[in-house]
PDB file of N, CA and C in Angstrom:
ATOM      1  N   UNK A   1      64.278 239.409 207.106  1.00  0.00           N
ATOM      2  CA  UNK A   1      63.889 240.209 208.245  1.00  0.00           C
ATOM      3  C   UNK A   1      62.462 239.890 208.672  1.00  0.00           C
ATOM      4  N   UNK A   2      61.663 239.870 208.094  1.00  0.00           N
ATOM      5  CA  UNK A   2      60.042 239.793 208.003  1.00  0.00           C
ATOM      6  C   UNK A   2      59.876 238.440 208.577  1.00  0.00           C
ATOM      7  N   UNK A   3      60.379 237.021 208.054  1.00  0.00           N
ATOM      8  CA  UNK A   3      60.455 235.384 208.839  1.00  0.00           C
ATOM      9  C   UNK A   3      61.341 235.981 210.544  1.00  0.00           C
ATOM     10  N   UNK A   4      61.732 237.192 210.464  1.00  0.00           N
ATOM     11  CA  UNK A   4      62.562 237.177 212.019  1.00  0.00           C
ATOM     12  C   UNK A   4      61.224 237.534 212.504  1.00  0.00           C
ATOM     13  N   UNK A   5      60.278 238.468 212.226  1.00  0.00           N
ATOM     14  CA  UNK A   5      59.126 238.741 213.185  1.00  0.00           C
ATOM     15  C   UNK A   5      59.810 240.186 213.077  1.00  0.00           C
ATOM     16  N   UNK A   6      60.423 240.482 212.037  1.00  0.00           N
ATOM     17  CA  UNK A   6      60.718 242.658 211.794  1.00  0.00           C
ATOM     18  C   UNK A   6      59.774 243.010 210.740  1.00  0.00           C
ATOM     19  N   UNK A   7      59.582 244.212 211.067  1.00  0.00           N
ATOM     20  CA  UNK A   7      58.656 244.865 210.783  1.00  0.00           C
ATOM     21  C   UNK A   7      59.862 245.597 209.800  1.00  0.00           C
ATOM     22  N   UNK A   8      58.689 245.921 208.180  1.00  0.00           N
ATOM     23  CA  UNK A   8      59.930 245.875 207.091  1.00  0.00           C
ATOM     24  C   UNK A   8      58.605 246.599 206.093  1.00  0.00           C
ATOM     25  N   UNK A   9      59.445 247.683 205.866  1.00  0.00           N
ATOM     26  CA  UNK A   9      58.682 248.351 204.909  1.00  0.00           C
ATOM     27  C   UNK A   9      59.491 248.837 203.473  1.00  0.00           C
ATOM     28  N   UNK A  10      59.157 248.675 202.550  1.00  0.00           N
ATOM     29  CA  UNK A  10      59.668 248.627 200.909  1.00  0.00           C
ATOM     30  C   UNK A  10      58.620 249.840 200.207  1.00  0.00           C
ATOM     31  N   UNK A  11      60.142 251.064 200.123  1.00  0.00           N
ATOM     32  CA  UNK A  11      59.819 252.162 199.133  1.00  0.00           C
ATOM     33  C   UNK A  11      59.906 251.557 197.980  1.00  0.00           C
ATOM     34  N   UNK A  12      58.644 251.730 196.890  1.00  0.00           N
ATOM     35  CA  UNK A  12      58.297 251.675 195.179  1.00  0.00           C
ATOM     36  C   UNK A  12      58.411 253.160 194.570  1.00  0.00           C
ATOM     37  N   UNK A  13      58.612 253.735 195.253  1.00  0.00           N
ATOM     38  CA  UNK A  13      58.639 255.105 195.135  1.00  0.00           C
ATOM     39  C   UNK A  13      60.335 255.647 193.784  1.00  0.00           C
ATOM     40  N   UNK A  14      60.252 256.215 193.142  1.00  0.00           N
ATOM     41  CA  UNK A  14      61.328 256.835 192.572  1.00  0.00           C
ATOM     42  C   UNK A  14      61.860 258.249 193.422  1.00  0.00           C
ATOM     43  N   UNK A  15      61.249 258.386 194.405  1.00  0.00           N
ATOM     44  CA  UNK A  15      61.372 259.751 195.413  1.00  0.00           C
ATOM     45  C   UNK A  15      63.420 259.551 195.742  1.00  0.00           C
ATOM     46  N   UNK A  16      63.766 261.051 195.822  1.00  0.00           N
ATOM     47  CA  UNK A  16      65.142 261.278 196.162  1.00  0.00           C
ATOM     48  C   UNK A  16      65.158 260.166 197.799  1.00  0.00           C
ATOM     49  N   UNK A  17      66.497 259.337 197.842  1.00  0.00           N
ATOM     50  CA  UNK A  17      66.524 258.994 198.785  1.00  0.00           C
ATOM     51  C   UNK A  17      66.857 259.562 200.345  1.00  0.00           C
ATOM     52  N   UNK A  18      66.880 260.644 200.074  1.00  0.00           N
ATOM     53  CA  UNK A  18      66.843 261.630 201.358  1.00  0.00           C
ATOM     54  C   UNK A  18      65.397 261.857 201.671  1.00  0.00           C
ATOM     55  N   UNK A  19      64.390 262.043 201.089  1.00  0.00           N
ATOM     56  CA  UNK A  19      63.065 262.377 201.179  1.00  0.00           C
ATOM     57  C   UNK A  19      62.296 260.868 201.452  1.00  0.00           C
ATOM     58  N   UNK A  20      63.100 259.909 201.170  1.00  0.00           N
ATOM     59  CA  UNK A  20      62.383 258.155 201.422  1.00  0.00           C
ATOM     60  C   UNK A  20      62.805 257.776 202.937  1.00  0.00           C
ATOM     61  N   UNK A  21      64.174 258.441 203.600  1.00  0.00           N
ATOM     62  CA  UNK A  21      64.508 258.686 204.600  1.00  0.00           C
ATOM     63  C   UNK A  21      63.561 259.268 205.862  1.00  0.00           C
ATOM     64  N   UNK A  22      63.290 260.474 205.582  1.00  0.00           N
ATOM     65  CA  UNK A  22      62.586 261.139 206.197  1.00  0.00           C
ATOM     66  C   UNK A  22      61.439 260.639 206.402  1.00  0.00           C
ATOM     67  N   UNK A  23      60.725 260.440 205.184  1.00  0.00           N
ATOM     68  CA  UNK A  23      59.600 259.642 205.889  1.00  0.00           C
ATOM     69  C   UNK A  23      59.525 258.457 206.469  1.00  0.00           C
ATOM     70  N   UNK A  24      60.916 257.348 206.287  1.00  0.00           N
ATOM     71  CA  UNK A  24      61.083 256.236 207.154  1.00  0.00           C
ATOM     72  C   UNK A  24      60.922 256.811 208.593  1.00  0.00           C
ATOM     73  N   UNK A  25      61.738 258.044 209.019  1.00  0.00           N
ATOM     74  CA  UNK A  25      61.915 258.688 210.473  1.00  0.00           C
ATOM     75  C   UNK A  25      60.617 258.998 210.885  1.00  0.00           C
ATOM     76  N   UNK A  26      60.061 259.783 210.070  1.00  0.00           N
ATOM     77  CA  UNK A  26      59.109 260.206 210.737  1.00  0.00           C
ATOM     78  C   UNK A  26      57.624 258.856 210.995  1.00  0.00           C
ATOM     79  N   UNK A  27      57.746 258.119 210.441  1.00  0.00           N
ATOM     80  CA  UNK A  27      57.066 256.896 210.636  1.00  0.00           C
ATOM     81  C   UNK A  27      57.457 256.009 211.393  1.00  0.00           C
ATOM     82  N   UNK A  28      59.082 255.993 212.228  1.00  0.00           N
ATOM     83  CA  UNK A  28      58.895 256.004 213.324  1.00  0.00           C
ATOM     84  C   UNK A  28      60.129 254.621 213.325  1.00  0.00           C
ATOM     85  N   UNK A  29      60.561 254.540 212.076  1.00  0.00           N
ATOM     86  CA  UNK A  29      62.109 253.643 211.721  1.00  0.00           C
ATOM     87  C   UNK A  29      62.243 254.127 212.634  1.00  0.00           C
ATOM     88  N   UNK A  30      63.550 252.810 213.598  1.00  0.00           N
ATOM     89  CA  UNK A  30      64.739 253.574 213.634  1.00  0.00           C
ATOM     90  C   UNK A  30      66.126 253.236 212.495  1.00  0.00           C
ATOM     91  N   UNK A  31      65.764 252.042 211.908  1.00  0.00           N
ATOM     92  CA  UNK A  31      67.496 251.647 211.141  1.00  0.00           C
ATOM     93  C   UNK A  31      66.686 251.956 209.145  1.00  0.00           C
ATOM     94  N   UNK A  32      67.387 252.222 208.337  1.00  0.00           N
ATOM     95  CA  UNK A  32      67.447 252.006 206.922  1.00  0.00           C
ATOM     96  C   UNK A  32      68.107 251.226 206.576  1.00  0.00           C
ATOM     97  N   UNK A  33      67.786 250.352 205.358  1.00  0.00           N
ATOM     98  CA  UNK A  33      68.794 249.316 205.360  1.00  0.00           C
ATOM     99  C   UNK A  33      68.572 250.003 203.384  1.00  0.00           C
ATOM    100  N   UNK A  34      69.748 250.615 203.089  1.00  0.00           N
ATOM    101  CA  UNK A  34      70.115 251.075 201.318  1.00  0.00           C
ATOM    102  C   UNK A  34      71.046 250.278 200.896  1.00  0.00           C
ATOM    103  N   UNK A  35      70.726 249.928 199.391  1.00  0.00           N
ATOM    104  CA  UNK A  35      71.297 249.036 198.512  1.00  0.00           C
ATOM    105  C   UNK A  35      71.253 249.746 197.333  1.00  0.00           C
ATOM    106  N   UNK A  36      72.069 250.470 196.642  1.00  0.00           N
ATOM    107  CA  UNK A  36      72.299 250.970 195.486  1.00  0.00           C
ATOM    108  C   UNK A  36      73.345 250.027 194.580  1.00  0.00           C
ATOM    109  N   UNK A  37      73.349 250.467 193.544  1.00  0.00           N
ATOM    110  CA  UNK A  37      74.261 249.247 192.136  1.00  0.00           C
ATOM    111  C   UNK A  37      75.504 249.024 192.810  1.00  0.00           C
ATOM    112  N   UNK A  38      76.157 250.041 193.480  1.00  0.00           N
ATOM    113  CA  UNK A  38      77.477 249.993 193.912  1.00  0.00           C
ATOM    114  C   UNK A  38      77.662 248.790 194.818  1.00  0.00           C
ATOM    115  N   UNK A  39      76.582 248.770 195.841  1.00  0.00           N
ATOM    116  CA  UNK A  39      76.440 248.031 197.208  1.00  0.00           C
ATOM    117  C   UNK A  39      76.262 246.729 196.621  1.00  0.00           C
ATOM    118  N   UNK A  40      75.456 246.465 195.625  1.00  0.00           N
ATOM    119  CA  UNK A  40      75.158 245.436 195.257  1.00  0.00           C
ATOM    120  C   UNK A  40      76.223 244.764 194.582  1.00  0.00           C
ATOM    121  N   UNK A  41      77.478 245.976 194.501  1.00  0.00           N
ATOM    122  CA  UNK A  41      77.972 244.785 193.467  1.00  0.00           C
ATOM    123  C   UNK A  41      79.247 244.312 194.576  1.00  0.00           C
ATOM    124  N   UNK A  42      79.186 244.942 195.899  1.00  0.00           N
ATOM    125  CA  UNK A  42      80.212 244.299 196.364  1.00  0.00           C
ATOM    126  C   UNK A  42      79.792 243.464 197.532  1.00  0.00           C
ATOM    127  N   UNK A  43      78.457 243.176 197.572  1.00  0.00           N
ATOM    128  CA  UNK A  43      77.736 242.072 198.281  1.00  0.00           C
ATOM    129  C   UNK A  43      77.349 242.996 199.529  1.00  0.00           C
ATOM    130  N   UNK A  44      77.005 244.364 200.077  1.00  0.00           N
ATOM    131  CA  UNK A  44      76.552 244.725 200.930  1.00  0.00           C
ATOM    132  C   UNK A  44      75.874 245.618 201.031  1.00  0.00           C
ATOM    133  N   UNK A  45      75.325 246.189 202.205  1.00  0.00           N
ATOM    134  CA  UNK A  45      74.311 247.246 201.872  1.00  0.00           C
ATOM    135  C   UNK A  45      74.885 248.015 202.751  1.00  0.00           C
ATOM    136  N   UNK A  46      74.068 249.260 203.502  1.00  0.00           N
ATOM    137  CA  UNK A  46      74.389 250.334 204.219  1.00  0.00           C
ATOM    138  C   UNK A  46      73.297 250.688 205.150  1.00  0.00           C
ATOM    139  N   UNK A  47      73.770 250.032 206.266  1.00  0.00           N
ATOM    140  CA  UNK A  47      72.904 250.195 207.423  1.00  0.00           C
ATOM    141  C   UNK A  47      72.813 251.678 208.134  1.00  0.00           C
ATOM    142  N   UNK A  48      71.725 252.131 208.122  1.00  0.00           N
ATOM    143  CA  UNK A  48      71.669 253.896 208.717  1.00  0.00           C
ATOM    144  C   UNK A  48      71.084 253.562 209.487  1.00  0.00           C
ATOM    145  N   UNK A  49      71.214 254.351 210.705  1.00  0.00           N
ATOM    146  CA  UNK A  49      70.716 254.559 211.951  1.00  0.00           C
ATOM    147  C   UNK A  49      69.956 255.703 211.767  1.00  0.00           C
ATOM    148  N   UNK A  50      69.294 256.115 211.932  1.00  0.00           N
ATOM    149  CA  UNK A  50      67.740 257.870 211.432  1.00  0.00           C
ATOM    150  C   UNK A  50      67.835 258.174 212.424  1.00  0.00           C
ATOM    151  N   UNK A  51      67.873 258.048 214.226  1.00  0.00           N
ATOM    152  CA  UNK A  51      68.292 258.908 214.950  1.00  0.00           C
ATOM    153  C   UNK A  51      69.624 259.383 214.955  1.00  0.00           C
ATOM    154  N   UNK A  52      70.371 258.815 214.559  1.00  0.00           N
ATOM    155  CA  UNK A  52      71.667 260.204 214.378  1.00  0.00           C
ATOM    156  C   UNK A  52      72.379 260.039 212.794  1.00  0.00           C
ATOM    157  N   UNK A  53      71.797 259.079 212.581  1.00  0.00           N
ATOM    158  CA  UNK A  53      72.503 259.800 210.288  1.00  0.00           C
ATOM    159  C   UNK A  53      73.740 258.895 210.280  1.00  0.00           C
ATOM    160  N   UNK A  54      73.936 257.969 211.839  1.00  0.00           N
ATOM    161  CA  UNK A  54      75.389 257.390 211.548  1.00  0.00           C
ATOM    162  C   UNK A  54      74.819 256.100 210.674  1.00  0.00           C
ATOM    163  N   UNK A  55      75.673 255.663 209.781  1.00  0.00           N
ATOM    164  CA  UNK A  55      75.422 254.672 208.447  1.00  0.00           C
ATOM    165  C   UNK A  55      77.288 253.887 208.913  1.00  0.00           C
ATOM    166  N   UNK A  56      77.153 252.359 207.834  1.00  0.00           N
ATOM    167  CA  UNK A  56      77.908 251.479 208.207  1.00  0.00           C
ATOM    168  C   UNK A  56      77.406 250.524 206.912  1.00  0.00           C
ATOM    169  N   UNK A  57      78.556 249.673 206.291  1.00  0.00           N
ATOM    170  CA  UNK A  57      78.373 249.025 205.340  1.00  0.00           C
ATOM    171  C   UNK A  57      78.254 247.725 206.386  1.00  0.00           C
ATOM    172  N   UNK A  58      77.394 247.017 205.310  1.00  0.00           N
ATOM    173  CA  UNK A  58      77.138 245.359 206.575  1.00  0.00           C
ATOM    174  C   UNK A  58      76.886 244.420 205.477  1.00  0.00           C
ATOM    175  N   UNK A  59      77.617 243.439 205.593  1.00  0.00           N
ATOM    176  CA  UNK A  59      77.572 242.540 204.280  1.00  0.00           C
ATOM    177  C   UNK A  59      76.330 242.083 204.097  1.00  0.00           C
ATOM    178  N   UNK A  60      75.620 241.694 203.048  1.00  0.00           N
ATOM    179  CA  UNK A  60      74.472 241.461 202.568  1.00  0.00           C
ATOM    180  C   UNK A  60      73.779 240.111 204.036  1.00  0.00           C
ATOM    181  N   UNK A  61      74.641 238.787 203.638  1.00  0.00           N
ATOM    182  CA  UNK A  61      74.228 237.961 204.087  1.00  0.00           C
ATOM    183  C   UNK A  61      74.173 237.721 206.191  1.00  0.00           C
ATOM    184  N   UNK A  62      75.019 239.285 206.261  1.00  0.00           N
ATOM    185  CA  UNK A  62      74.884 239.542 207.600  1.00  0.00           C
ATOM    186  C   UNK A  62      73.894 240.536 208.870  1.00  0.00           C
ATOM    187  N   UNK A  63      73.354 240.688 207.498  1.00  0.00           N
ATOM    188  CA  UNK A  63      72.457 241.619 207.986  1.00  0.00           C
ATOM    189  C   UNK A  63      71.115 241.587 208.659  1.00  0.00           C
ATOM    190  N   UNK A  64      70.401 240.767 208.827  1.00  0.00           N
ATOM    191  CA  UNK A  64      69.369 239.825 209.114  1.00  0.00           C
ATOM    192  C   UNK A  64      69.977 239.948 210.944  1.00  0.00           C
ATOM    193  N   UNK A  65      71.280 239.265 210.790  1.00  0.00           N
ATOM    194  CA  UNK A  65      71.888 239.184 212.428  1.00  0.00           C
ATOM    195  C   UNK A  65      72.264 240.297 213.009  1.00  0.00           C
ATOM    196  N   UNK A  66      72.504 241.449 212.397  1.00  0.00           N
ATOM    197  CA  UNK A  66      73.064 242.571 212.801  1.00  0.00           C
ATOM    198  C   UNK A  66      71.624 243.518 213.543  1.00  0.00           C
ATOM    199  N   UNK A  67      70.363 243.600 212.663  1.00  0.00           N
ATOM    200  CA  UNK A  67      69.264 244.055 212.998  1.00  0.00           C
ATOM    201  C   UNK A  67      68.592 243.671 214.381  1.00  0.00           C
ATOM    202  N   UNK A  68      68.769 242.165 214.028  1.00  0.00           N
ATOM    203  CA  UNK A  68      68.354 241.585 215.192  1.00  0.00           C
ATOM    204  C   UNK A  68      68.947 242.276 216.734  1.00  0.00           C
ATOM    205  N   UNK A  69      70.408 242.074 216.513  1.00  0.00           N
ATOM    206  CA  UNK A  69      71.073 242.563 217.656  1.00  0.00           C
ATOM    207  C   UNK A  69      70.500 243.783 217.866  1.00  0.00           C
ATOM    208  N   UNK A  70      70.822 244.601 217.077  1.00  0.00           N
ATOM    209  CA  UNK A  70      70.346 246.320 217.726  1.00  0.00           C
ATOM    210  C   UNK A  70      68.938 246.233 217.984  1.00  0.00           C
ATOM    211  N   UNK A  71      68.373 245.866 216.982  1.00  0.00           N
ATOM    212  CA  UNK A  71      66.701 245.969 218.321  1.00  0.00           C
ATOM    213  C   UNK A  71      67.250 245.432 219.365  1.00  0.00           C
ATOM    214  N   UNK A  72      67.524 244.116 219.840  1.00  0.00           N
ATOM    215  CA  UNK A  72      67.591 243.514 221.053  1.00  0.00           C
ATOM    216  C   UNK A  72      68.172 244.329 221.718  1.00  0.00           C
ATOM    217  N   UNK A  73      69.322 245.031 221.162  1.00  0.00           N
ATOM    218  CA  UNK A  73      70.293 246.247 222.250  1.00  0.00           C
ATOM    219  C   UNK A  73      69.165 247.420 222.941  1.00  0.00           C
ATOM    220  N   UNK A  74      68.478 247.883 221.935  1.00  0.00           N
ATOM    221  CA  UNK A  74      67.518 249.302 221.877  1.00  0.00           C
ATOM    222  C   UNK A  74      66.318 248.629 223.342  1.00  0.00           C
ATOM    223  N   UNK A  75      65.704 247.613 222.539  1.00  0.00           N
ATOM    224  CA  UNK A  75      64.608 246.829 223.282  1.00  0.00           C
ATOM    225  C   UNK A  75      65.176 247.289 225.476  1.00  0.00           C
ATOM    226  N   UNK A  76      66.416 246.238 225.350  1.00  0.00           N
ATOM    227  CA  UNK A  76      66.812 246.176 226.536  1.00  0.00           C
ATOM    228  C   UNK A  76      66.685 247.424 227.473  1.00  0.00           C
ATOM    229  N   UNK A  77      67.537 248.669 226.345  1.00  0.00           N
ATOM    230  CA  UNK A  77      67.753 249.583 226.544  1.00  0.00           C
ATOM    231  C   UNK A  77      66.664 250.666 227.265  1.00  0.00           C
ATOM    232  N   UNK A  78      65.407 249.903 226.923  1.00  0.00           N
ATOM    233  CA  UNK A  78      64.223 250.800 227.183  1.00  0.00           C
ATOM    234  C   UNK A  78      63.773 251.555 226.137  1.00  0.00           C
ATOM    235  N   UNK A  79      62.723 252.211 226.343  1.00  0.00           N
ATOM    236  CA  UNK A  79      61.989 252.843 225.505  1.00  0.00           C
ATOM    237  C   UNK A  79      62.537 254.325 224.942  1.00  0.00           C
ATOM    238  N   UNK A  80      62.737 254.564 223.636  1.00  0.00           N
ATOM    239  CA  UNK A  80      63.377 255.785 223.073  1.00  0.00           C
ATOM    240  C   UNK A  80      62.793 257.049 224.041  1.00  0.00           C
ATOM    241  N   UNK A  81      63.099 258.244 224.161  1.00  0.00           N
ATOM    242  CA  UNK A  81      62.463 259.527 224.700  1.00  0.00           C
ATOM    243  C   UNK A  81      61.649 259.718 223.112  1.00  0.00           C
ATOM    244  N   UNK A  82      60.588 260.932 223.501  1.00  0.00           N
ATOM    245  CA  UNK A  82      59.716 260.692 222.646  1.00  0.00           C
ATOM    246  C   UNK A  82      60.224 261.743 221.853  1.00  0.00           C
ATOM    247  N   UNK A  83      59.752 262.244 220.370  1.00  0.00           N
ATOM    248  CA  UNK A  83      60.643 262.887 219.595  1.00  0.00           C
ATOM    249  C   UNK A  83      59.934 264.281 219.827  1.00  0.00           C
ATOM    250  N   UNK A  84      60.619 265.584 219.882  1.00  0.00           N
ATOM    251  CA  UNK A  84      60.102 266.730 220.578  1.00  0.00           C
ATOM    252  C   UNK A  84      59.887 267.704 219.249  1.00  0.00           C
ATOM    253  N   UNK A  85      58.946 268.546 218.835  1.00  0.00           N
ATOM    254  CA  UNK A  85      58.830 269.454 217.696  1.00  0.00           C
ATOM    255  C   UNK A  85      59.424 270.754 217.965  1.00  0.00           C
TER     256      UNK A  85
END
């Protein structure tokens, strides 16, 4: 992701992954990309979307192309509305 020119940030954290979430959102992600033992062992991870919680398994070695696309989709799309408190 990072050789694509994405911006890629790596929790070291042991924090619940709902709480590693949140602060991806509120820092302003929009996609998670989770890999737990399970994912790993069947070659994929689990792409989340943080504006709406929808998630999708995406094979490991496809994922790089899949990111790409949705920024490019989002990009096109224009600029998100801004997030309201």
């Amino acid at each position: 992701l990072r050789e694509r020119g994405i911006r890629v940030e790596y929790s070291f954290r042991a924090a619940a992954l709902g709480k590693q979430l949140r602060v991806a959102d509120s820092r302003g992600a929009r996609y998670a990309v989770v890999m737990g033992p399970d994912e790993r062992e069947r070659g994929e991870v689990v792409l989340k979307t943080l504006s709406d919680g929808s998630q999708r398994a995406v094979a490991r070695d496809a994922i790089v192309e899949d990111i790409s696309r949705l920024l490019t989709e989002s990009s096109a799309a224009g600029p998100s509305p801004a997030p309201t408190s």
